[in-house]
Protein backbone atom coordinates (compact mmCIF):
# COMPACT_ATOMS: atom_id res chain seq x y z
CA UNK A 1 0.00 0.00 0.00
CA UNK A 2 3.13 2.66 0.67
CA UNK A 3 4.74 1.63 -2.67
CA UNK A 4 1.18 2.40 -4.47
CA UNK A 5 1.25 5.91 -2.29
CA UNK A 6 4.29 6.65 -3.33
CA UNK A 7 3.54 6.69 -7.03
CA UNK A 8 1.63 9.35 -6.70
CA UNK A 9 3.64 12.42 -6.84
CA UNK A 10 1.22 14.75 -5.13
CA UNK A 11 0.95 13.03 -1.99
CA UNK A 12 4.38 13.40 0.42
CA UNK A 13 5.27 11.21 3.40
CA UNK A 14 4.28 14.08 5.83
CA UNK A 15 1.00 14.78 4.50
CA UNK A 16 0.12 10.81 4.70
CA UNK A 17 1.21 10.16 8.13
CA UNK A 18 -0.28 13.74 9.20
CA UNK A 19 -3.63 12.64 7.58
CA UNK A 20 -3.07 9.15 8.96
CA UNK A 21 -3.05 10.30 12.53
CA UNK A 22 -5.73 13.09 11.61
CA UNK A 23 -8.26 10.22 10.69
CA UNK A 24 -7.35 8.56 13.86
CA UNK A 25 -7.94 11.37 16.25
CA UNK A 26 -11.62 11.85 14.26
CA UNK A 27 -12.01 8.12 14.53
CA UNK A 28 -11.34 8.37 18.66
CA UNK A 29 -13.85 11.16 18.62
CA UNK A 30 -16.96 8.91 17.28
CA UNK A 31 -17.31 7.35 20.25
CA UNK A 32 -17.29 10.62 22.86
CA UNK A 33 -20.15 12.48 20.10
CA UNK A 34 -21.92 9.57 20.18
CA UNK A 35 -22.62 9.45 23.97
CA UNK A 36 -22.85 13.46 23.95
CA UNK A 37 -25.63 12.97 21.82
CA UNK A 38 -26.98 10.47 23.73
CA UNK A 39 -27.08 12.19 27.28
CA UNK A 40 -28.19 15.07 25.77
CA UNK A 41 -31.27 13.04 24.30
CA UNK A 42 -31.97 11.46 27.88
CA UNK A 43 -31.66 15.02 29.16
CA UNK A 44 -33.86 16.61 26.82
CA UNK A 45 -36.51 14.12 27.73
CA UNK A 46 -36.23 14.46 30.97
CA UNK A 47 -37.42 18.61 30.81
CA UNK A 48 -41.19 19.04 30.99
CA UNK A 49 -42.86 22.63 30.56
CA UNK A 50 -46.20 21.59 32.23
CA UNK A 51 -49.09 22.40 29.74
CA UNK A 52 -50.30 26.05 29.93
CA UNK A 53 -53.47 27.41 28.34
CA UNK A 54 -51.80 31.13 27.48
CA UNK A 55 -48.21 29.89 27.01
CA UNK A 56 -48.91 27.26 24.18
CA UNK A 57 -50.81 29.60 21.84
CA UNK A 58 -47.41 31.45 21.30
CA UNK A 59 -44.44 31.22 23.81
CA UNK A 60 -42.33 29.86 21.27
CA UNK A 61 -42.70 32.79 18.63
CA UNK A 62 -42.54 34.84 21.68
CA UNK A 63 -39.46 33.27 22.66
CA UNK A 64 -37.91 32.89 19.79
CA UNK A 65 -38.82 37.02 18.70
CA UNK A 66 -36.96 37.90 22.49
CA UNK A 67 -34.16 36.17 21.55
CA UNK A 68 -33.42 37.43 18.02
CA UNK A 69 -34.33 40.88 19.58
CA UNK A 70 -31.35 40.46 22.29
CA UNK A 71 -29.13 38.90 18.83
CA UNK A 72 -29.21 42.05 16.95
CA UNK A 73 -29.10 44.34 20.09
CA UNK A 74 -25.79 43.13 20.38
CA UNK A 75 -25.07 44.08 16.64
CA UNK A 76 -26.68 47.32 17.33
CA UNK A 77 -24.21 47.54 19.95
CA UNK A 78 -20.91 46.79 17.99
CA UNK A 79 -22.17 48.49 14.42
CA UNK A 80 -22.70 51.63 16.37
CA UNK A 81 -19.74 52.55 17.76
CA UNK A 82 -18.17 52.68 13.96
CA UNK A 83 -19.94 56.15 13.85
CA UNK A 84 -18.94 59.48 16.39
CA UNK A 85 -22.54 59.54 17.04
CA UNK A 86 -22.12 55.94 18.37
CA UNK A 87 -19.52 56.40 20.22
CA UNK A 88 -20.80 59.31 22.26
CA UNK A 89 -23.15 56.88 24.21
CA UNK A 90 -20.28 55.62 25.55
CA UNK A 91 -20.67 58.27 28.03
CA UNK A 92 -19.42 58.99 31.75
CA UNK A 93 -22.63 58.81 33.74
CA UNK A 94 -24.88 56.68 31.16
CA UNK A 95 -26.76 54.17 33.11
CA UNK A 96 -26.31 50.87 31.75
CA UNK A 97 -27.83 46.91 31.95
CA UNK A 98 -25.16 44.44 31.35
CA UNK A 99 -24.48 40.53 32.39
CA UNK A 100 -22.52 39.46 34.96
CA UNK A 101 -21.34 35.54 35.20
CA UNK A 102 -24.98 35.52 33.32
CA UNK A 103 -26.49 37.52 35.99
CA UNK A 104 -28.67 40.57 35.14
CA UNK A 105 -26.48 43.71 36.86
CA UNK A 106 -26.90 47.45 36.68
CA UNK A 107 -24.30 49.89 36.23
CA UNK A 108 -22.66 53.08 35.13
CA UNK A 109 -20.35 54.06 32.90
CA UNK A 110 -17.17 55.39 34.10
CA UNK A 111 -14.90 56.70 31.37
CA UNK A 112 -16.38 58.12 27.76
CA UNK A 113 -14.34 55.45 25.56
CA UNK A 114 -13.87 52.13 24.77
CA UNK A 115 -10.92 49.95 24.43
CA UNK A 116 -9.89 46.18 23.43
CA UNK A 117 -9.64 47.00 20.25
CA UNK A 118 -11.40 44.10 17.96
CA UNK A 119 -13.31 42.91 21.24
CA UNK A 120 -13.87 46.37 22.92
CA UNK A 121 -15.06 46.71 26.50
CA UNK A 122 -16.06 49.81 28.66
CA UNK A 123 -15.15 50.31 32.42
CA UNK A 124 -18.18 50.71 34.69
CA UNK A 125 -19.21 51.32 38.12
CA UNK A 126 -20.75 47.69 39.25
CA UNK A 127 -24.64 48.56 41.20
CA UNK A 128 -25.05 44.36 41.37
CA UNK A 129 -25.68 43.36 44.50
CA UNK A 130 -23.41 41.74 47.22
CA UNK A 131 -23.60 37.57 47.04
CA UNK A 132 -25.42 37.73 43.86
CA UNK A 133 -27.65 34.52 43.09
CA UNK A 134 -29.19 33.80 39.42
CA UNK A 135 -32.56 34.55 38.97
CA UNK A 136 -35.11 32.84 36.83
CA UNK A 137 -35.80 35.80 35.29
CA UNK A 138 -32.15 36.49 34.21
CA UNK A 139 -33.20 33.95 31.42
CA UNK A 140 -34.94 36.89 29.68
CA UNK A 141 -33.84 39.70 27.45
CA UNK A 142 -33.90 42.95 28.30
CA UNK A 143 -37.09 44.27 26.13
CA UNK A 144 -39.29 47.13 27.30
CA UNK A 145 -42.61 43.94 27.71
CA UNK A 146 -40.56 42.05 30.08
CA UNK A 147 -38.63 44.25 32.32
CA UNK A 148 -41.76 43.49 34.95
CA UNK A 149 -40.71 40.02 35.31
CA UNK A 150 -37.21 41.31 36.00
CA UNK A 151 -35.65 40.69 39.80
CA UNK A 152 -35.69 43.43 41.77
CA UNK A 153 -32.55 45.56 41.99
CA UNK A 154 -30.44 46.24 44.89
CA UNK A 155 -32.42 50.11 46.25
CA UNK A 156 -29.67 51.11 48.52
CA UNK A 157 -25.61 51.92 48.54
CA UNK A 158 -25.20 49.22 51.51
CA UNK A 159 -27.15 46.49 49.63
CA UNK A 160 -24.84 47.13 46.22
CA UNK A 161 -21.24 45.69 45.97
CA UNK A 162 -19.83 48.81 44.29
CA UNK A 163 -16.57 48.73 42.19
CA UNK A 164 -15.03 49.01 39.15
CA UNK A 165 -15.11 46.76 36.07
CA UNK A 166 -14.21 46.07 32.53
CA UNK A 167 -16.83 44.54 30.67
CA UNK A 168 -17.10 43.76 26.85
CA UNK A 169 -19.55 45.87 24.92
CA UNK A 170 -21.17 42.33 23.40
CA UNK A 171 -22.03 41.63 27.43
CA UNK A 172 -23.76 45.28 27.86
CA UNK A 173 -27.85 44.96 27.07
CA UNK A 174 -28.73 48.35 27.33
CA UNK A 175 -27.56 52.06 26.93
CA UNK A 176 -30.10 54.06 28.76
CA UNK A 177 -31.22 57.45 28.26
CA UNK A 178 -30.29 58.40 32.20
CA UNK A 179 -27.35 60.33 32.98
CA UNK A 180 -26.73 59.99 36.86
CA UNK A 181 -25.55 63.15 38.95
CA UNK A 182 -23.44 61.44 41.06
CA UNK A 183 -19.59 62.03 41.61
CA UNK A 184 -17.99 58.93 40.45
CA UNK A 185 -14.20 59.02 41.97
CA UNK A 186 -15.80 59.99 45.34
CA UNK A 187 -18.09 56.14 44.88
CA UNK A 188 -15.28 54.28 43.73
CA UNK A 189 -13.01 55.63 46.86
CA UNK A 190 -16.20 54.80 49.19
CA UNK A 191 -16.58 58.83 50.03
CA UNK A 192 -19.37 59.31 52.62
CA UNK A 193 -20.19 63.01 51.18
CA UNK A 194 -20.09 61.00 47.70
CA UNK A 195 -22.41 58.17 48.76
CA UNK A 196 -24.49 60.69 50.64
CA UNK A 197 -25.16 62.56 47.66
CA UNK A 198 -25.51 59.65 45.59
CA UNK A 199 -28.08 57.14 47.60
CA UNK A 200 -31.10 59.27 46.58
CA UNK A 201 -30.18 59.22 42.80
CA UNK A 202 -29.20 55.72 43.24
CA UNK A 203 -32.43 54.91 44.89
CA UNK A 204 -34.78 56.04 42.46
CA UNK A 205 -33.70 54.67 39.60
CA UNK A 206 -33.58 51.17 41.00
CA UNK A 207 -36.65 51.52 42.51
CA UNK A 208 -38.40 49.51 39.74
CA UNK A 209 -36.84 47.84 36.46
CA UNK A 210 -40.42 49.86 35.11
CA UNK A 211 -39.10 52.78 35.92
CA UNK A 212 -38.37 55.26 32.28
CA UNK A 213 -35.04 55.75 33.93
CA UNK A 214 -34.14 52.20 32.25
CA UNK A 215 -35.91 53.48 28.79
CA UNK A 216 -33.31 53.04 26.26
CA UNK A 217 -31.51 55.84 24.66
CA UNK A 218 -32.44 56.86 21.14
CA UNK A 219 -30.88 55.39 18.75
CA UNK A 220 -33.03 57.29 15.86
CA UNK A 221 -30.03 59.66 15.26
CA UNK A 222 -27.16 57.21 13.61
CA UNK A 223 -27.84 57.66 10.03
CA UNK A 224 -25.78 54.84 8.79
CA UNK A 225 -27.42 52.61 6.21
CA UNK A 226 -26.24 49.59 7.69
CA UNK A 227 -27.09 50.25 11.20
CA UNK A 228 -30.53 51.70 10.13
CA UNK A 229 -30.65 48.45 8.70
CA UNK A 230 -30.45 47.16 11.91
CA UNK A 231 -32.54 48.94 13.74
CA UNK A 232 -35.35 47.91 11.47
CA UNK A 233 -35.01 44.53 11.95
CA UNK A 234 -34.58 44.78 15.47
CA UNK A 235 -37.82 47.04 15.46
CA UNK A 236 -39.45 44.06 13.38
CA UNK A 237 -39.00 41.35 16.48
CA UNK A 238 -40.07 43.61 18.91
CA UNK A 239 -43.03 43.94 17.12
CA UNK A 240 -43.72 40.55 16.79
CA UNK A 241 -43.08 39.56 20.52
CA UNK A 242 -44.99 42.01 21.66
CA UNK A 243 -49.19 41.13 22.40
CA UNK A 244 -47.84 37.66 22.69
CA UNK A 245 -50.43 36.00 25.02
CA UNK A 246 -47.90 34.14 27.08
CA UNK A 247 -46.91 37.34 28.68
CA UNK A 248 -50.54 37.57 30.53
CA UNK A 249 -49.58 34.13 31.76
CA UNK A 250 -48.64 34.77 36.08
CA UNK A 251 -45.83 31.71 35.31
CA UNK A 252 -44.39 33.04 32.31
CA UNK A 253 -41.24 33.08 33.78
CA UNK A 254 -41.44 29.30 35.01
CA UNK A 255 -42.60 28.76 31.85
CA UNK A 256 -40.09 30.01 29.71
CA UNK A 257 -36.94 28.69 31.52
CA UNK A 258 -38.72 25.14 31.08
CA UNK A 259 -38.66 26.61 27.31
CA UNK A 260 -35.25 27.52 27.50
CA UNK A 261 -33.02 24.61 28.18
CA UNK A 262 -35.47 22.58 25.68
CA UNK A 263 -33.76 24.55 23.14
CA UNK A 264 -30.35 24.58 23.89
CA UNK A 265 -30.68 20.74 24.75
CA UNK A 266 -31.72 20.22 21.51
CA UNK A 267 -29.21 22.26 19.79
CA UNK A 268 -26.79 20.56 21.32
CA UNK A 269 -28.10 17.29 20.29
CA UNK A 270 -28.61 18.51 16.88
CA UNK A 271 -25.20 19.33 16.55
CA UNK A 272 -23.55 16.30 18.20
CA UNK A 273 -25.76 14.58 15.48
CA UNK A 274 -24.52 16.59 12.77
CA UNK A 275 -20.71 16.05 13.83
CA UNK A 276 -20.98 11.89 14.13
CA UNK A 277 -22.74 12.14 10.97
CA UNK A 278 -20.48 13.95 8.86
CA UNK A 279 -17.12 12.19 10.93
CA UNK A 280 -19.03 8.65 10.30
């Protein structure tokens, strides 16, 4: 067989053995996709979103419109900041949603720039709370319909763990309108005439997650055809999630993190599938 291989002039001894050992590897591999796909089969079976008059007209659209919403939020996010218009909301002040270890966290902008350079993040002023726990709720996208079924915030300076962070722009959900009057270098060096000044402020924007303090900024004003672009489509899916029934449901929540893993399980499987196929 290695005098036939070497006839043919294309193929040299280091791209045989190389493939040899590739085919190998892929070969050891089979086995490992095969019982990822099977566990997360037995896993997927094993999730049950109880039956639900309201949520099974539509919480899948619903779901589905949320998500792609979030998707090209994030685009928003990163197209945006090609522009000087963009890059002015990256301002000193500008309250801020953003995920934390997948954690729903307010915060505030502490320097009007970005860096990182092909993966840019901003430096904010953490409001999360101290010990924070995942909520159910941190499932859901930050959209103007849901932000009821949002945990509540940490109200006061004492509750918040307070301090400075780098975070990358494709982890921030939302650029609010709200500038906060607050002096920042007197919060970050724990002040007392600083947090004095500042717990009021503080206080009533986290009162409630329904508050217009947390009404995003306007985007309107970027002018670039491709971001316009973007902001039509994202316009599009929050049309289309919003009426959906399922949000009149009083265990939407519940409901949609039994939706949630469904999916992802069975992405997972899909593509565990799709690799043993294709190796096989």
């Amino acid at each position: 067989m290695i005098l036939n291989l070497l006839r043919v002039v294309a193929l040299k001894i280091e791209e045989m053995i190389k493939r040899s050992f590739s085919e190998n590897a892929t070969q050891a591999l089979l086995p490992e996709h095969e019982k990822q796909v099977k566990l997360s089969e037995s896993d997927l079976a094993k999730v049950k979103r109880p039956r639900c008059d309201m949520c099974d007209v539509d919480m899948s659209k619903c779901h589905d419109n949320a998500m792609s919403f979030q998707t090209v939020t994030t685009n928003l996010h990163l197209s945006s900041i090609g522009s000087p218009i963009g890059r002015r909301t990256i301002s000193a002040k500008r309250l801020v949603v953003f995920r934390k270890d997948g954690i729903r966290t307010a915060g505030i902008i502490l320097r009007d720039s970005l860096s990182g350079g092909a993966a840019p993040t901003l430096e904010l002023l953490s409001l999360g709370r101290r010990n924070p726990v995942r909520d159910a709720s941190d499932v859901l996208p930050f959209i103007p319909q849901l932000r009821r079924f949002f945990s509540p915030l940490a109200k006061s300076i004492t509750e918040m763990d307070m301090k400075a962070m780098r975070v990358p722009l494709h982890d921030i959900e939302a650029f609010t309108q709200t500038m906060l009057k607050v002096d920042l270098d007197g919060l970050l060096k724990g002040r007392e005439e600083a947090e004095s000044s500042a717990r009021t402020e503080i206080h009533r924007v986290c009162s409630s997650w329904e508050s217009p303090s947390w009404d995003e900024l306007d985007w309107s004003r970027l002018k670039d055809l491709h971001v316009r672009d973007i902001l039509g489509l994202r316009q599009q899916k929050l049309r289309d999630a919003d009426g959906a029934r399922c949000m009149a449901c009083p265990r939407f929540v519940l409901h949609v993190r039994k939706l949630d893993p469904r999916r992802l399980l069975a992405t997972d499987s899909e593509c565990s599938s799709q690799c043993t196929t294709t190796n096989g």
